[in-house]
N, C-alpha and C. Protein backbone atom coordinates (compact mmCIF):
# COMPACT_ATOMS: atom_id res chain seq x y z
N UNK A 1 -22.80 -7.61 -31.71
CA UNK A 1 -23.95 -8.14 -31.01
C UNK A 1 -24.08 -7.40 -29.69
N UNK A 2 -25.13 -7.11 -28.90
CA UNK A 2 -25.43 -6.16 -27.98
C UNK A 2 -25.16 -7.32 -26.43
N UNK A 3 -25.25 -6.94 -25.79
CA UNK A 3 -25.06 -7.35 -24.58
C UNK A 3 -26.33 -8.43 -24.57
N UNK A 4 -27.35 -8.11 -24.66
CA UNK A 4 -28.69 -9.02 -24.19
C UNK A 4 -28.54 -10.25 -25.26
N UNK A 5 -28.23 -9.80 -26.32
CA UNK A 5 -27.62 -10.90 -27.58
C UNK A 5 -27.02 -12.34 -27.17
N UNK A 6 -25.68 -11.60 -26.54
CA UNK A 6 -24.99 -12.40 -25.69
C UNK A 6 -25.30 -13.31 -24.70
N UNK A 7 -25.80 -12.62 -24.00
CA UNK A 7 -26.66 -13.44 -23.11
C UNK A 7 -27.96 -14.30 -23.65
N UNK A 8 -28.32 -13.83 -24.49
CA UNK A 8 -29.11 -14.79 -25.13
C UNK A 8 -28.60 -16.23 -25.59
N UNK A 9 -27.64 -15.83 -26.24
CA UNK A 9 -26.57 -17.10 -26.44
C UNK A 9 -25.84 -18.16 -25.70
N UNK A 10 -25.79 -17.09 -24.48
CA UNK A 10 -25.35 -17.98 -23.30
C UNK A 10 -26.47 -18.67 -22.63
N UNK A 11 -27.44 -18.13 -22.45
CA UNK A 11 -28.82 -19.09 -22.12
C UNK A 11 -28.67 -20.22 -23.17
N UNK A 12 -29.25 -19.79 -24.40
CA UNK A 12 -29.31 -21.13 -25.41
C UNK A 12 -28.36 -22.17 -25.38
N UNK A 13 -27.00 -21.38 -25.14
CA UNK A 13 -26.06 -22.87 -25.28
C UNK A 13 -26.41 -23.94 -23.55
N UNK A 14 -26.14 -22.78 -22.72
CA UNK A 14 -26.64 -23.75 -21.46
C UNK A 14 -27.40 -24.80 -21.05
N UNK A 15 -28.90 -24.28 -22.13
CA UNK A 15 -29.53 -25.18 -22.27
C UNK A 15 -29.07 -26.05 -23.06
N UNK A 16 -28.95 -26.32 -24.04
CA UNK A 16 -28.28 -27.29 -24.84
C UNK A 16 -27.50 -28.13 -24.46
N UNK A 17 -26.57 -27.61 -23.26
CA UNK A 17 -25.47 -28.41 -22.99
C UNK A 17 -26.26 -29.92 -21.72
N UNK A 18 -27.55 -29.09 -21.26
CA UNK A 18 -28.25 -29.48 -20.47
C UNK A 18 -29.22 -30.34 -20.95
N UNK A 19 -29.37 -30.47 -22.35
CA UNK A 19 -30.03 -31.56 -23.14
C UNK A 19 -31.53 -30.67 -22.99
N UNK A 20 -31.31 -29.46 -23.25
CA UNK A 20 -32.80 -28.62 -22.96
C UNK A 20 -33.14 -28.11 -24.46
N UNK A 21 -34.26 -27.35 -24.18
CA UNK A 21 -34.36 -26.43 -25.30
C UNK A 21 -35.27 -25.55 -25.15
N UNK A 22 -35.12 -23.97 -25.94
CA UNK A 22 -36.68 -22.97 -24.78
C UNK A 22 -37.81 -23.51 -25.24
N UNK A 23 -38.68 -23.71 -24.56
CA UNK A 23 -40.12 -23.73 -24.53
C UNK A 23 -39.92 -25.36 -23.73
N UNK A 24 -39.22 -26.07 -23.52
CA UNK A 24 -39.32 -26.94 -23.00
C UNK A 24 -39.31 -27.58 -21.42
N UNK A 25 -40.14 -28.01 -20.75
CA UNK A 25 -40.60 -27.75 -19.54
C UNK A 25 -38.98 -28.70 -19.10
N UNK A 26 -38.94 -28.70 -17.91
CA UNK A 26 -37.77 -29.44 -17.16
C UNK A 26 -38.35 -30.22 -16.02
N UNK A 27 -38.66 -31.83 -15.59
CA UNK A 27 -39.37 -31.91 -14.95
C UNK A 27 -38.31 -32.25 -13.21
N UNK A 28 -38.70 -31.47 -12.55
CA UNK A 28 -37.89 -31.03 -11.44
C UNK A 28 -38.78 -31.96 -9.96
N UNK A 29 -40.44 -32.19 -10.34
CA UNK A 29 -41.03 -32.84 -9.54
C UNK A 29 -41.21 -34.71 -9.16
N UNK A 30 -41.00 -34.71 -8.25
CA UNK A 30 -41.11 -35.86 -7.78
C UNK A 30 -42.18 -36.62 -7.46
N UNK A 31 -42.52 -37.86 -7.84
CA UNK A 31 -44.24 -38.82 -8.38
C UNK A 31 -44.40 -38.84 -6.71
N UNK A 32 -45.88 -39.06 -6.91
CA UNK A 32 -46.33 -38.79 -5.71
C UNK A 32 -47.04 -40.05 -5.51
N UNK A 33 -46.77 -40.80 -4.33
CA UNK A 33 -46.55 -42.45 -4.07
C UNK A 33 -47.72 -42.44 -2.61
N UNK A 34 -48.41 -43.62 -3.06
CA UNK A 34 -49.46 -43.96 -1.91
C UNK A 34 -49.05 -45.61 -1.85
N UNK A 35 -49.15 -46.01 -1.09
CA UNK A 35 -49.06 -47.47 -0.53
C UNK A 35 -50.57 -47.79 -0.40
N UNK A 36 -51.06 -48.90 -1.21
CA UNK A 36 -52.53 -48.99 -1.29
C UNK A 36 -52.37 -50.41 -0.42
N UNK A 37 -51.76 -51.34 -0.94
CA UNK A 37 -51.51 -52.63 0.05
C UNK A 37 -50.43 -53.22 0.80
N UNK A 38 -50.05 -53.38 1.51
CA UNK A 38 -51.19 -53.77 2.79
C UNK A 38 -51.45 -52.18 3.10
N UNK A 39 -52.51 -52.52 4.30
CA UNK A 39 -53.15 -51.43 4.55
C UNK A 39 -51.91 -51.15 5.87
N UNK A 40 -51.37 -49.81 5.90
CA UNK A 40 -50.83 -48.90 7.23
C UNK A 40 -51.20 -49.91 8.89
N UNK A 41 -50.12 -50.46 9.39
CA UNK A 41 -50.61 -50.98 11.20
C UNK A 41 -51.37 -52.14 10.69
N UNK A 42 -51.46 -52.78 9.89
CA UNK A 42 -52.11 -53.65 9.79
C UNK A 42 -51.18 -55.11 10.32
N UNK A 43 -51.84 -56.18 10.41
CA UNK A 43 -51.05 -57.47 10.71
C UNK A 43 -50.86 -58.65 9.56
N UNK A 44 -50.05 -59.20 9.05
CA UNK A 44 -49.79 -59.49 7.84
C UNK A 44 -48.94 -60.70 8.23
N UNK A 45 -49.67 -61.87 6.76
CA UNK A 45 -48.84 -63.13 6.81
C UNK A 45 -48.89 -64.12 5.78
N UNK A 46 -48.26 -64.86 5.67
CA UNK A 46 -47.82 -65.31 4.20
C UNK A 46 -47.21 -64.85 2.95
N UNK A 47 -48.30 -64.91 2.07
CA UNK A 47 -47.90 -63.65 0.67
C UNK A 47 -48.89 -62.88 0.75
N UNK A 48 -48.32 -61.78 0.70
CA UNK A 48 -49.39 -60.56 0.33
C UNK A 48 -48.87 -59.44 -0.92
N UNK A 49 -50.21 -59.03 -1.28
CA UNK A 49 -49.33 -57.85 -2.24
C UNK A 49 -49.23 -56.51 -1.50
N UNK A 50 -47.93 -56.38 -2.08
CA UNK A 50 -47.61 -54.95 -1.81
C UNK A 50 -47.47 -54.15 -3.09
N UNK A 51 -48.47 -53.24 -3.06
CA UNK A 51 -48.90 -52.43 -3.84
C UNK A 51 -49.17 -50.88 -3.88
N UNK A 52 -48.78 -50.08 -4.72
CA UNK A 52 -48.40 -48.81 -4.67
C UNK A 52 -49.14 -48.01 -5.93
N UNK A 53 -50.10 -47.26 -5.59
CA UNK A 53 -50.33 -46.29 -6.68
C UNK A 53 -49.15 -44.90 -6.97
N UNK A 54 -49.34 -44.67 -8.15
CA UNK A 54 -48.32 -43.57 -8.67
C UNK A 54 -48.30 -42.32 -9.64
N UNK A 55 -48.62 -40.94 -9.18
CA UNK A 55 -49.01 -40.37 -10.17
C UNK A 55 -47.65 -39.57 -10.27
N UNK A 56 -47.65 -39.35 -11.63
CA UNK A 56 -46.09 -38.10 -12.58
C UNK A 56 -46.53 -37.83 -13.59
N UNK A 57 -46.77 -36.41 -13.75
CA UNK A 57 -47.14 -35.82 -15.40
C UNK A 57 -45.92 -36.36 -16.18
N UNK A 58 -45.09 -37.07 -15.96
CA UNK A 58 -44.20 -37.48 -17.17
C UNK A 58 -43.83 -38.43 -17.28
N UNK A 59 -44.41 -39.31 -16.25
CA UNK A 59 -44.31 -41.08 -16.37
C UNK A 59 -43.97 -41.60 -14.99
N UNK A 60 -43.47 -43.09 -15.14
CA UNK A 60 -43.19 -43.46 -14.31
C UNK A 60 -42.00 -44.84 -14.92
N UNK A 61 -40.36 -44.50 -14.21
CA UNK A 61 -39.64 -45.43 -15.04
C UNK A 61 -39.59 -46.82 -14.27
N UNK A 62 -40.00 -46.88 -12.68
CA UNK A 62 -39.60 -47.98 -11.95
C UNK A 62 -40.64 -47.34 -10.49
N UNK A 63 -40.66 -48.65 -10.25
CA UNK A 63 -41.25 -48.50 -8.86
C UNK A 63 -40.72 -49.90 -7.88
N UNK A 64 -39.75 -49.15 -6.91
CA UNK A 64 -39.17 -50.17 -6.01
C UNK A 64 -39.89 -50.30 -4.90
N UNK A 65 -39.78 -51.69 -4.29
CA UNK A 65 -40.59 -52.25 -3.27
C UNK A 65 -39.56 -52.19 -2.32
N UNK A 66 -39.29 -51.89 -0.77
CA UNK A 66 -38.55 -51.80 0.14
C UNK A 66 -38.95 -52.85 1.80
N UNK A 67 -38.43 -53.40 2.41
CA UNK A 67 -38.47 -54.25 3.30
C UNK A 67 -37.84 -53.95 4.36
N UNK A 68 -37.99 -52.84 5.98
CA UNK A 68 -36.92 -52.51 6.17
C UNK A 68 -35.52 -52.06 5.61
N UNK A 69 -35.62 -50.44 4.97
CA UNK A 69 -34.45 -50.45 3.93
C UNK A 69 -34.11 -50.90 2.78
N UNK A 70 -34.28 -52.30 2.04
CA UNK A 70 -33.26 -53.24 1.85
C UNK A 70 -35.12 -53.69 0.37
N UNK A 71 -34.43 -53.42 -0.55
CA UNK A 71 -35.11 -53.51 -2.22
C UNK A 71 -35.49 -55.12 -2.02
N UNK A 72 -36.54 -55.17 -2.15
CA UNK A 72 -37.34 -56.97 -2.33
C UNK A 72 -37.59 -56.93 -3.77
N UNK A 73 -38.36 -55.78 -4.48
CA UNK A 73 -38.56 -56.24 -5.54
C UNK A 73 -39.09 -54.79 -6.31
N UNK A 74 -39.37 -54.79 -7.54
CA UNK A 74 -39.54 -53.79 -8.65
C UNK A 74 -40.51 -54.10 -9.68
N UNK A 75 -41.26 -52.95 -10.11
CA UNK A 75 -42.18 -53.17 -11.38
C UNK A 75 -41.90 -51.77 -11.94
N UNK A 76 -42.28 -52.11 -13.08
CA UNK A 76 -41.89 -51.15 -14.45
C UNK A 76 -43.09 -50.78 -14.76
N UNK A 77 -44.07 -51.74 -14.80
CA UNK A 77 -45.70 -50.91 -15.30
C UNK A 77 -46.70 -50.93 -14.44
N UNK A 78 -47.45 -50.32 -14.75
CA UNK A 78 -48.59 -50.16 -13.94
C UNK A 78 -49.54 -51.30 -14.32
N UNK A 79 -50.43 -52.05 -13.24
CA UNK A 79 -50.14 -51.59 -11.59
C UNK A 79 -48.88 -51.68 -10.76
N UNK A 80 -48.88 -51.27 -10.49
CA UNK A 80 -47.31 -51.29 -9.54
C UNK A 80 -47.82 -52.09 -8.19
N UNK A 81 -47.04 -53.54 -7.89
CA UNK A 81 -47.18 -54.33 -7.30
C UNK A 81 -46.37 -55.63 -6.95
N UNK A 82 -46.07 -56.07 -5.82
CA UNK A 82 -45.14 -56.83 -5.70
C UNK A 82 -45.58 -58.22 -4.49
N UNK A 83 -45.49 -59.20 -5.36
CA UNK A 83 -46.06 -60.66 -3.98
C UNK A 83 -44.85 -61.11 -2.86
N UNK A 84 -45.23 -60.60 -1.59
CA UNK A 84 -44.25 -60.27 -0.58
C UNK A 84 -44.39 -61.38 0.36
N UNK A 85 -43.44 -62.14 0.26
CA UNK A 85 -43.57 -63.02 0.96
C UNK A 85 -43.08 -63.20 2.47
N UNK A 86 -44.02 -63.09 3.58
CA UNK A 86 -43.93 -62.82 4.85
C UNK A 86 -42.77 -63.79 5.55
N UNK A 87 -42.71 -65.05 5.06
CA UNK A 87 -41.90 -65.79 5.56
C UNK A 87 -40.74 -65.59 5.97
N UNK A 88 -40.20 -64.90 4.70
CA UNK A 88 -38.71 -64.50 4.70
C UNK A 88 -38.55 -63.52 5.53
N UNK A 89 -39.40 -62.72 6.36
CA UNK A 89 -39.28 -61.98 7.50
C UNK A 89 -39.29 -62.56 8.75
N UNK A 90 -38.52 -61.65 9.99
CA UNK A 90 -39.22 -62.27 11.21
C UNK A 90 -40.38 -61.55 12.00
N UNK A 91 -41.25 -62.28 12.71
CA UNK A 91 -42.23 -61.73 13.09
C UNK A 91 -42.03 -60.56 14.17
N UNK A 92 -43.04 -59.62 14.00
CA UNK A 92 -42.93 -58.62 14.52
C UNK A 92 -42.44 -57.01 13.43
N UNK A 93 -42.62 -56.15 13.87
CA UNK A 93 -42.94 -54.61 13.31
C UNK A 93 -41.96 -54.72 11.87
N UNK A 94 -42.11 -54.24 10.60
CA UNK A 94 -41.46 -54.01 9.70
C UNK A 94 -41.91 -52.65 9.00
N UNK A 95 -40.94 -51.85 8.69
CA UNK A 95 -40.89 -50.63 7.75
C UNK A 95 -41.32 -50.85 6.27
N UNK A 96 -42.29 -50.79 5.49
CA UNK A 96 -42.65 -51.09 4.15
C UNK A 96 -42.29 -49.98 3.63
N UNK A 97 -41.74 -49.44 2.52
CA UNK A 97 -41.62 -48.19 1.46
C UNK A 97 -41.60 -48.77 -0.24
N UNK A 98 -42.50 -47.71 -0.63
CA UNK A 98 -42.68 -48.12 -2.13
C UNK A 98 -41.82 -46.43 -2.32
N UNK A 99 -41.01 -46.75 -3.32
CA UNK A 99 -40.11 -45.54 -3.60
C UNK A 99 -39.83 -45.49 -5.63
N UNK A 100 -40.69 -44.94 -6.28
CA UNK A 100 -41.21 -44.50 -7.41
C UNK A 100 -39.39 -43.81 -7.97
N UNK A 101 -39.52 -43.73 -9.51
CA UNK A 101 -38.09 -42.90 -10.24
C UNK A 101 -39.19 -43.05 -11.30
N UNK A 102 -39.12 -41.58 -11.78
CA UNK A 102 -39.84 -41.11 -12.87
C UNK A 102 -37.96 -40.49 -13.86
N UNK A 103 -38.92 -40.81 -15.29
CA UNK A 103 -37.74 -40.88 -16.40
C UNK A 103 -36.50 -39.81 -16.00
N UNK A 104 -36.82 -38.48 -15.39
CA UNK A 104 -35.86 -37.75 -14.86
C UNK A 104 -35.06 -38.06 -13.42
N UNK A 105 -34.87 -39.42 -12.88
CA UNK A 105 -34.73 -39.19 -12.11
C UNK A 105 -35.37 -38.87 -10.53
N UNK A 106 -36.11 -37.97 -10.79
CA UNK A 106 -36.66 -37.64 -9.29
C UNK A 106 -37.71 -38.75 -8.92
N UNK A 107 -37.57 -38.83 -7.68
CA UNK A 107 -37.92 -39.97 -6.51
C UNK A 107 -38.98 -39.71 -5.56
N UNK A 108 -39.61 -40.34 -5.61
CA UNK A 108 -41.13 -40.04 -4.48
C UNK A 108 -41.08 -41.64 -3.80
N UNK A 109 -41.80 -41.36 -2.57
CA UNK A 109 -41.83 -42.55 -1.40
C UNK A 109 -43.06 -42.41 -0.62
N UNK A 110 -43.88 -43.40 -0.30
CA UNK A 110 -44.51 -43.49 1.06
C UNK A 110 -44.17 -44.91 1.75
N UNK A 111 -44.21 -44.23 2.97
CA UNK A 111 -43.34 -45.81 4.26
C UNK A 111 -44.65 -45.64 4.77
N UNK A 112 -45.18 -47.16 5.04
CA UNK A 112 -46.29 -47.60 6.10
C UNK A 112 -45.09 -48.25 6.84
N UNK A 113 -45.96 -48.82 8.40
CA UNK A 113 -45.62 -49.79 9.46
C UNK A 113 -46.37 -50.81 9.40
N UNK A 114 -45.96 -52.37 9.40
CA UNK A 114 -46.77 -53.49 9.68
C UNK A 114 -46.25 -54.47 10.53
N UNK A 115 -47.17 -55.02 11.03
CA UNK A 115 -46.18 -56.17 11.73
C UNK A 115 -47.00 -57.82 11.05
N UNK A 116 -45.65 -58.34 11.21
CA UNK A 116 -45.76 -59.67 10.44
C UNK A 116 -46.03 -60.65 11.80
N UNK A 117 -46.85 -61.93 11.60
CA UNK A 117 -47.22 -62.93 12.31
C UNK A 117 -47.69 -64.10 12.02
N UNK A 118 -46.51 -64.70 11.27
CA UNK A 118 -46.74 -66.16 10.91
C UNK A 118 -46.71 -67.54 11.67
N UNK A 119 -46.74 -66.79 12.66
CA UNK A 119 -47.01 -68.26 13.82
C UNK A 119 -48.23 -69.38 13.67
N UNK A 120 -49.06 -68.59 12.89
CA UNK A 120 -50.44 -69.57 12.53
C UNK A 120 -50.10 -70.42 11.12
N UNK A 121 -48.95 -69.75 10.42
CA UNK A 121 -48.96 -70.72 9.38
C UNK A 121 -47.83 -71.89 9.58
């Protein structure tokens, strides 16, 4: 077998070992995440939804809801959306992130700022 042979072989098995195969794309990109609700600086209280659009040419396996850091809640299908209940916060500025995992793995995020103010309820 010639040198390029070889190497041919060594590509093919690599892939293989990699759960690949040629002609088959590898998806290396990460879903691209908008926070539709609440709206960015906005002021927020009670339950609200927090809601996240999500686009990935190869799906979408989970979409986590974030609270300062710290996972409140998750949806699997679309719409991607979660009833956030303000209470359990204290009032004043909070970090929101909706953070997307498409079937490979890779991870997309957008963080708004809101501040919570349940003193009226």
């Amino acid at each position: 077998m010639s040198g390029k042979a070889w190497l041919m072989v060594g590509v093919v098995g690599s892939l293989a070992a990699l759960g690949c195969s040629l002609g088959e794309q590898v998806d290396t990109d990460a879903p691209v995440v908008g926070i539709s609700s609440p709206k960015a600086d906005s002021t927020v209280s009670g339950t609200v939804a927090f809601s996240a659009q999500v686009l990935d040419g190869y799906g979408v396996a989970k979409v986590e809801f974030l609270v300062d850091g710290v996972v409140v809640g998750e949806d699997l299908t679309a719409p991607y959306s979660y009833s956030w209940n303000t209470r359990a916060e204290s009032n004043g500025p909070h970090g929101l992130r909706a953070q997307a995992t498409d079937p490979s793995g890779n991870v997309g995020f957008a963080s708004i700022s809101v501040t919570v103010d349940n003193t009226r309820q």
